[in-house]
Structures are given as C-alpha cells and as structure tokens.
PDB file of N, CA and C in Angstrom:
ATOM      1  N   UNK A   1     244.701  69.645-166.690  1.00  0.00           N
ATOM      2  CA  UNK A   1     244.575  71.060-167.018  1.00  0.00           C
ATOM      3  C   UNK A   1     245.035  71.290-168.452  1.00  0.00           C
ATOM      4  N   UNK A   2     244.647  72.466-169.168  1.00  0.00           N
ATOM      5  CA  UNK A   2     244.793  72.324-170.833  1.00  0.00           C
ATOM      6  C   UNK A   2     244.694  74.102-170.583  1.00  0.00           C
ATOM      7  N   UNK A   3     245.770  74.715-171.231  1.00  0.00           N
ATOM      8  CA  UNK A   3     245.787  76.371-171.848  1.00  0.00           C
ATOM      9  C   UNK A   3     245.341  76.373-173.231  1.00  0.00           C
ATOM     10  N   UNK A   4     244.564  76.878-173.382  1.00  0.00           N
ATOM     11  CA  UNK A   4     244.029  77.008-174.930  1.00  0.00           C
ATOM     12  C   UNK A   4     243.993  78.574-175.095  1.00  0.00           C
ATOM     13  N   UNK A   5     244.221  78.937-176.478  1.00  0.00           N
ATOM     14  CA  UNK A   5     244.227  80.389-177.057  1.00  0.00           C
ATOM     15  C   UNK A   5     243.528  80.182-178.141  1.00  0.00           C
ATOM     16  N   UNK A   6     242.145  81.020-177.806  1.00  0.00           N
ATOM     17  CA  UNK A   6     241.566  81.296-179.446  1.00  0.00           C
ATOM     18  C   UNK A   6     241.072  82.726-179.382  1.00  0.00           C
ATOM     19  N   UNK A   7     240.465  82.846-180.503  1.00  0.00           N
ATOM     20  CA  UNK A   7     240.442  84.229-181.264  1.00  0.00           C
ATOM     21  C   UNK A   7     239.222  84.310-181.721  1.00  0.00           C
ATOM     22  N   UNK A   8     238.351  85.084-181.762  1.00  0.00           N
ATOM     23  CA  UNK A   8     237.228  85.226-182.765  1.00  0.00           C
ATOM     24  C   UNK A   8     236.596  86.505-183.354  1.00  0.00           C
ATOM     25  N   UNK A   9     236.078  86.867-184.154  1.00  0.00           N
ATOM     26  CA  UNK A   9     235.616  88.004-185.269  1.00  0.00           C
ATOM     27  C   UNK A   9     234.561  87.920-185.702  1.00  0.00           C
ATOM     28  N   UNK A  10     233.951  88.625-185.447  1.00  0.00           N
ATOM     29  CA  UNK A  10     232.741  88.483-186.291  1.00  0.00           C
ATOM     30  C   UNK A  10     232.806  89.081-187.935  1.00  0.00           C
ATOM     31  N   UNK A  11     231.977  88.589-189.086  1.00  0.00           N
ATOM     32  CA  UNK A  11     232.651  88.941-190.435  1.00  0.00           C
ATOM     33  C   UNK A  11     231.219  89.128-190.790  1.00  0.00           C
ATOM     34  N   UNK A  12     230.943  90.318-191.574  1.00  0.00           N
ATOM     35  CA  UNK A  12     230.213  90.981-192.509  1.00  0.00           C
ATOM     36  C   UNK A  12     229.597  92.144-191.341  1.00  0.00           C
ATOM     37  N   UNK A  13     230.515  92.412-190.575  1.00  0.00           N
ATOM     38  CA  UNK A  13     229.742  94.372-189.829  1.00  0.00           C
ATOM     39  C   UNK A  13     230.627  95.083-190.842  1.00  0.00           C
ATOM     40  N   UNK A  14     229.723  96.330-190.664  1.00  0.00           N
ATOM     41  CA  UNK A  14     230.336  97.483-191.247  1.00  0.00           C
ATOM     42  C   UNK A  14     230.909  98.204-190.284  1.00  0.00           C
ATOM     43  N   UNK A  15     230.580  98.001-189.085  1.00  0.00           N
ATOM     44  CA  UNK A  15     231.026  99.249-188.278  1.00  0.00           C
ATOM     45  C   UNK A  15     232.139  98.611-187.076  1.00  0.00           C
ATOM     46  N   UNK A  16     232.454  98.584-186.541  1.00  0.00           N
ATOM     47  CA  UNK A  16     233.583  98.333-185.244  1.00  0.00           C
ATOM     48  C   UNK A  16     233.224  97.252-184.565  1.00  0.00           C
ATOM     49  N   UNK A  17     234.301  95.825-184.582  1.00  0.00           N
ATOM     50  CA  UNK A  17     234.161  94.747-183.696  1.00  0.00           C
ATOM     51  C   UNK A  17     234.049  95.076-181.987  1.00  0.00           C
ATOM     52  N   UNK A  18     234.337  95.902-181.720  1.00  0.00           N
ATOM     53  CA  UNK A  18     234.652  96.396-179.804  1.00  0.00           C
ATOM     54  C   UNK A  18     233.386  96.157-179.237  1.00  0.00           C
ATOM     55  N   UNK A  19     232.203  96.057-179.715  1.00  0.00           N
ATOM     56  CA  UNK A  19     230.837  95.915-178.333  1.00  0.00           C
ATOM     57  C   UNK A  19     231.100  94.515-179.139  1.00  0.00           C
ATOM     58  N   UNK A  20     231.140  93.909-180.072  1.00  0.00           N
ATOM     59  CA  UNK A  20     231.023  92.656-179.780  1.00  0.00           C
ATOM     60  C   UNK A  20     231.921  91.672-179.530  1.00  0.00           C
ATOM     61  N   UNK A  21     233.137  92.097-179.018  1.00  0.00           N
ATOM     62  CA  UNK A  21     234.385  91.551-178.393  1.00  0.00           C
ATOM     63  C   UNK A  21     234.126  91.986-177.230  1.00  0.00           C
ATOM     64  N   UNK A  22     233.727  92.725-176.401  1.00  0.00           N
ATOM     65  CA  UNK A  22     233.121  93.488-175.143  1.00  0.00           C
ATOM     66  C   UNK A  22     232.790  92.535-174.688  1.00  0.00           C
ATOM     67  N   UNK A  23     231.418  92.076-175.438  1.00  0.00           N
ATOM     68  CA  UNK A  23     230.546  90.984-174.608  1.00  0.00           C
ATOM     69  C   UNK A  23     230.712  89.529-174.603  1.00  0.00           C
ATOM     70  N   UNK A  24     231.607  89.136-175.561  1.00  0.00           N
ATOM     71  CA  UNK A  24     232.796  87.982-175.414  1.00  0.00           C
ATOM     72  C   UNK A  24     233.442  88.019-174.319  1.00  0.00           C
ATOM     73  N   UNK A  25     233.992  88.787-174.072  1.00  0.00           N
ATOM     74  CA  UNK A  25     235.326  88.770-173.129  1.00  0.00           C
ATOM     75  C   UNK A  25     234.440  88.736-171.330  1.00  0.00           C
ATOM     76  N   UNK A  26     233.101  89.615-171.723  1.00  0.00           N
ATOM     77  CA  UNK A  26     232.526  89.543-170.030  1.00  0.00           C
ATOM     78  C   UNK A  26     232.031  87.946-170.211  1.00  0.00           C
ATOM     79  N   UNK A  27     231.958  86.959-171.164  1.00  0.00           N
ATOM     80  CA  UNK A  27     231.272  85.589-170.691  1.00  0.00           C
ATOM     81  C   UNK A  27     232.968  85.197-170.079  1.00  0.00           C
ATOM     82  N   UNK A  28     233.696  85.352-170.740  1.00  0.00           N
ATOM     83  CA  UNK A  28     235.156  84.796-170.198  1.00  0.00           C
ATOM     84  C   UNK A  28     235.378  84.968-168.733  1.00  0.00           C
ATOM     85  N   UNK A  29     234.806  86.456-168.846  1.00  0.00           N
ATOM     86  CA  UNK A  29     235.236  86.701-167.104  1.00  0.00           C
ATOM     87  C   UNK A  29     234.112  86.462-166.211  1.00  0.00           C
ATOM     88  N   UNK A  30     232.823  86.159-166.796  1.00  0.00           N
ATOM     89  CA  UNK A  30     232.337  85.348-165.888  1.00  0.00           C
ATOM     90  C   UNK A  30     232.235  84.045-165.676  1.00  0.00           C
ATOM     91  N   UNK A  31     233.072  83.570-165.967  1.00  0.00           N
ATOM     92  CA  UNK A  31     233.362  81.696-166.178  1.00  0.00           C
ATOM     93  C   UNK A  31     234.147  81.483-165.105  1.00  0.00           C
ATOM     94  N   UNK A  32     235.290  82.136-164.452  1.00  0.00           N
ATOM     95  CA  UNK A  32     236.017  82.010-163.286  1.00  0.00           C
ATOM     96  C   UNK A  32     237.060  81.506-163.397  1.00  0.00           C
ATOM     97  N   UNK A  33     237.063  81.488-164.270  1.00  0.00           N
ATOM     98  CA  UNK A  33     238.355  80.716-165.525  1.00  0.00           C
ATOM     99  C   UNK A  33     239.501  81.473-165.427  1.00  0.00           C
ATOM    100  N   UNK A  34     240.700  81.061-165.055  1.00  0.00           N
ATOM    101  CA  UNK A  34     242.128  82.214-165.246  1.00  0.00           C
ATOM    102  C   UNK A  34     242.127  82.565-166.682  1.00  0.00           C
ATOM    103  N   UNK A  35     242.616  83.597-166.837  1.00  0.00           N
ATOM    104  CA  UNK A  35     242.476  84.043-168.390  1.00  0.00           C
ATOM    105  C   UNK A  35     243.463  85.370-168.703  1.00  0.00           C
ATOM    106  N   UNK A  36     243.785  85.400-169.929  1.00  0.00           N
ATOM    107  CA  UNK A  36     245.176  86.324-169.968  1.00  0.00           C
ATOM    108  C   UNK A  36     244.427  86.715-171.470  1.00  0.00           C
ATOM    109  N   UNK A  37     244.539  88.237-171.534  1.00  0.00           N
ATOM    110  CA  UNK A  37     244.137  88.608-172.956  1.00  0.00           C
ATOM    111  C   UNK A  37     245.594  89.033-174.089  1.00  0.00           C
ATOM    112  N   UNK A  38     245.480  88.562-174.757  1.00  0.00           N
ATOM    113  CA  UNK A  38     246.998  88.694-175.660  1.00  0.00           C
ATOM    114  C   UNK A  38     246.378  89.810-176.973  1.00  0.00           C
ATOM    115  N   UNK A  39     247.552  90.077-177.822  1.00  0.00           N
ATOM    116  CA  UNK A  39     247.251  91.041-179.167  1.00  0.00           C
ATOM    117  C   UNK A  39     246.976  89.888-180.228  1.00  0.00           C
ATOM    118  N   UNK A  40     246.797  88.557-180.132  1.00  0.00           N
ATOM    119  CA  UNK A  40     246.299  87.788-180.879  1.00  0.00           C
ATOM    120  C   UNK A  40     245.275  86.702-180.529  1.00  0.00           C
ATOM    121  N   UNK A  41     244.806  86.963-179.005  1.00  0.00           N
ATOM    122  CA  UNK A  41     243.536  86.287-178.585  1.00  0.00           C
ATOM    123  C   UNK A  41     243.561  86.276-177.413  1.00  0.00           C
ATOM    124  N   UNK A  42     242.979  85.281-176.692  1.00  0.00           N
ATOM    125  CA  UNK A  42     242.821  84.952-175.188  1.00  0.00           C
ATOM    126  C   UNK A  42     243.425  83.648-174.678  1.00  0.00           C
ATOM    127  N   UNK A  43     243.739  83.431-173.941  1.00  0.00           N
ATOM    128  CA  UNK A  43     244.443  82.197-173.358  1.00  0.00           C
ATOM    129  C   UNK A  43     243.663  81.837-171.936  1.00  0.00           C
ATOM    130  N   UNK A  44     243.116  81.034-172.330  1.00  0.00           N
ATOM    131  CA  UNK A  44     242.121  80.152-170.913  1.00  0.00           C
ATOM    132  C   UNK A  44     242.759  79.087-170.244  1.00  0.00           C
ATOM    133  N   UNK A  45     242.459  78.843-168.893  1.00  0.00           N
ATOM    134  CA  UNK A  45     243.179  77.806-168.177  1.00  0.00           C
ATOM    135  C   UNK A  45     242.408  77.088-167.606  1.00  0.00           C
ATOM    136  N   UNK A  46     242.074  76.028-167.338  1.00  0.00           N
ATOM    137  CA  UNK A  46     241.143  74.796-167.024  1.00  0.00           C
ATOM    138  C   UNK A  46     241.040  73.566-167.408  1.00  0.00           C
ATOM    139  N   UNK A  47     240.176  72.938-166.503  1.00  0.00           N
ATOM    140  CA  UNK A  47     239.667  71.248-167.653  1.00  0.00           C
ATOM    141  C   UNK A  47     239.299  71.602-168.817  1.00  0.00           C
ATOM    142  N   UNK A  48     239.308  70.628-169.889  1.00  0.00           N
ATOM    143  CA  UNK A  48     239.163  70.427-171.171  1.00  0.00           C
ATOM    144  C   UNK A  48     237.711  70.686-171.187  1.00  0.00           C
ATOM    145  N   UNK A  49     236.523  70.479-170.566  1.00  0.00           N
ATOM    146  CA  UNK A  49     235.306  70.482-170.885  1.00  0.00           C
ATOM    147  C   UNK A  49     235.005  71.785-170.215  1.00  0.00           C
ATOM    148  N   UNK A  50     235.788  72.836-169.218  1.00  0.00           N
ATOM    149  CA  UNK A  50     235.465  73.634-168.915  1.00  0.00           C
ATOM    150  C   UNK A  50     235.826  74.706-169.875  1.00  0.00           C
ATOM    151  N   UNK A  51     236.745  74.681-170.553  1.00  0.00           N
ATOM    152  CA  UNK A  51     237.628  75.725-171.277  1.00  0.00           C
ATOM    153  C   UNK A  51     236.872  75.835-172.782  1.00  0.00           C
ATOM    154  N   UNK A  52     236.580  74.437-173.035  1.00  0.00           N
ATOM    155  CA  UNK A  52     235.493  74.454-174.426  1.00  0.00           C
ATOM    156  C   UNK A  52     234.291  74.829-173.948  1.00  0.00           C
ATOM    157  N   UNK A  53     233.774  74.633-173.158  1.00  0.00           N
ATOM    158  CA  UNK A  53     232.485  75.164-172.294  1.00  0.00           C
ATOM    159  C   UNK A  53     232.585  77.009-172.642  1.00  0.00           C
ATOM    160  N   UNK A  54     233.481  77.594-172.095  1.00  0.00           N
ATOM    161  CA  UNK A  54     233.886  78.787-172.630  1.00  0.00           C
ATOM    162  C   UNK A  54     234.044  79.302-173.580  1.00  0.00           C
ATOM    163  N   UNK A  55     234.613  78.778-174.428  1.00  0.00           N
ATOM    164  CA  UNK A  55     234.582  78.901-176.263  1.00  0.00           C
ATOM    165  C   UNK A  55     233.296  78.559-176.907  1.00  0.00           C
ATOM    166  N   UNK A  56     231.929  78.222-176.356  1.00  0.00           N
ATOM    167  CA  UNK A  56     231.169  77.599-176.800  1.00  0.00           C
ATOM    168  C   UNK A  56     230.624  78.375-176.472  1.00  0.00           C
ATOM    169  N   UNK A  57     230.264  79.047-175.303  1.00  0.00           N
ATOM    170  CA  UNK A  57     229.436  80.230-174.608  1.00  0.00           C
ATOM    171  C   UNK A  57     230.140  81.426-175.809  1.00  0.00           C
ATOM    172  N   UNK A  58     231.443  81.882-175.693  1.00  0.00           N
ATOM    173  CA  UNK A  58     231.473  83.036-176.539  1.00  0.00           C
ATOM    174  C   UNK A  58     231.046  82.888-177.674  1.00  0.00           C
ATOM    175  N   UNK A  59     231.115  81.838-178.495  1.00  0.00           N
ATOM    176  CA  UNK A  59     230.425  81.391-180.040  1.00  0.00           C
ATOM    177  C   UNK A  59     229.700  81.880-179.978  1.00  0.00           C
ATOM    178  N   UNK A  60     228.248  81.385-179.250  1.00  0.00           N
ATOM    179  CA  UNK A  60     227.018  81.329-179.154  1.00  0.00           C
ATOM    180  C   UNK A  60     226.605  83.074-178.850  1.00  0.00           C
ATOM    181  N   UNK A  61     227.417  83.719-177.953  1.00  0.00           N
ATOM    182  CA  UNK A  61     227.197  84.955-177.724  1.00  0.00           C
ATOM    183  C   UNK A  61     227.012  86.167-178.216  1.00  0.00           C
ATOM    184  N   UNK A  62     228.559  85.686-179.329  1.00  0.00           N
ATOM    185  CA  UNK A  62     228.637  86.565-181.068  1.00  0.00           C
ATOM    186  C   UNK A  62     227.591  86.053-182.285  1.00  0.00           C
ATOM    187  N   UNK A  63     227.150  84.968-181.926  1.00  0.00           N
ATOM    188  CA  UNK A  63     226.352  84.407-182.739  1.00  0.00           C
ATOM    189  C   UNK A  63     225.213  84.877-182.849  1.00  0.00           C
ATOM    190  N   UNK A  64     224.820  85.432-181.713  1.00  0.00           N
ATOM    191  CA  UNK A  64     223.480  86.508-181.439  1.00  0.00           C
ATOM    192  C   UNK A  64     223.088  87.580-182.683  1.00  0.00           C
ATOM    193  N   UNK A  65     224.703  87.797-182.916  1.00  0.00           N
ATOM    194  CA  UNK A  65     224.220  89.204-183.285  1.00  0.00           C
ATOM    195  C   UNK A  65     225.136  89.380-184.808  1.00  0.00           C
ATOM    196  N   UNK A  66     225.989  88.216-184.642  1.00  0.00           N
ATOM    197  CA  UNK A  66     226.926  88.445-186.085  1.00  0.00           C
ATOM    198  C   UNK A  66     226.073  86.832-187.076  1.00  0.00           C
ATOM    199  N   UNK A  67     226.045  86.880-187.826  1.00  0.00           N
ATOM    200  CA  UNK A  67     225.802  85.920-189.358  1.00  0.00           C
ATOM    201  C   UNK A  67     226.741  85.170-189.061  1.00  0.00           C
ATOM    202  N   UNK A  68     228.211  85.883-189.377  1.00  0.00           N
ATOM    203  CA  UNK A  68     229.460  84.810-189.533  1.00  0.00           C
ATOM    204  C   UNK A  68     230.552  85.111-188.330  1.00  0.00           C
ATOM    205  N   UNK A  69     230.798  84.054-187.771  1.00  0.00           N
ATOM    206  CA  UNK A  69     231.925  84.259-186.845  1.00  0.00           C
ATOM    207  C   UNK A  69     233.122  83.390-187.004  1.00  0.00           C
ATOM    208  N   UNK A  70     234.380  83.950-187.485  1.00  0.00           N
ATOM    209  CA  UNK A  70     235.274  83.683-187.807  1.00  0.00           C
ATOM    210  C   UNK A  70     236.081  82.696-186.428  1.00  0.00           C
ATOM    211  N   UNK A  71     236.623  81.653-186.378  1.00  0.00           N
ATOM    212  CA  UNK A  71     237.042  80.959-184.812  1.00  0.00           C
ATOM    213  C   UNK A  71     238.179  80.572-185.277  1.00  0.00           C
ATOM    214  N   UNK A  72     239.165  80.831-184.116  1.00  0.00           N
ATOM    215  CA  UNK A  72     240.489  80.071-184.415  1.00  0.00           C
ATOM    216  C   UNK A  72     240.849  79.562-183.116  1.00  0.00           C
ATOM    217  N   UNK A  73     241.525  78.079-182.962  1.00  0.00           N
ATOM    218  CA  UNK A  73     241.280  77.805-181.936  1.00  0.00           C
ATOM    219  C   UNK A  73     243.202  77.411-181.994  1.00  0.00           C
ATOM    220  N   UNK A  74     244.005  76.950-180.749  1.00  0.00           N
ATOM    221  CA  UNK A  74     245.416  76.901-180.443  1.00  0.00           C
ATOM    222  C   UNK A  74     245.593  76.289-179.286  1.00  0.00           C
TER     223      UNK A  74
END
C-alpha cells in the first residue's frame, strides 16, 4: 500500500480553477480509492499502480480542457 498527495492547476485560464478541480476530484471519487482532500492537495490510498492509475486519469481529465497543467506529486 503507498499514500501519495498531489496537487494540480491548470495554468493560462482567466477565469476560476473550481469546474476544473470539480471534475478532477469526481475521477478520484470514482476510482474507489480512500481519499482525504487537504488545503494543499489530495491524499490517495492504494497499490502503487492503482493510485498512479488515478493521477493519470486526473491529468488526462484537466488535460481536456487546460494547455498547461501544473502537477506536483508527494
């Protein structure tokens, strides 16, 4: 089992990150994954290939719709 905390942003909107942290956070909660939201990211609990599996889905999710997505991973 592995807790990982990362963070992500999308960079060059003009207007408010919240719908696209919105739809981040529903791939998290549909992964089934224990998960704890903090004031500096998210903290996932699982196997190693499940938890990056998750970080890879939210990438891809913000990636839709943002150019640049800022990732920090912990």
């Amino acid at each position: 089992m592995v807790l990982l905390e990362f963070s992500m942003a999308p960079r060059g909107h003009a207007e408010s990150f919240s719908a696209d942290v919105a739809r981040v956070i529903d791939v998290i909660d549909k992964s089934g994954l224990p998960y704890q939201l903090t004031a500096m990211g998210t903290i996932i609990e699982g196997e190693w290939s499940e938890v990056l599996g998750v970080v890879t889905a939210c990438f891809e999710r913000m990636r839709e719709d943002c150019a640049r997505v800022s990732t920090s991973i912990r």
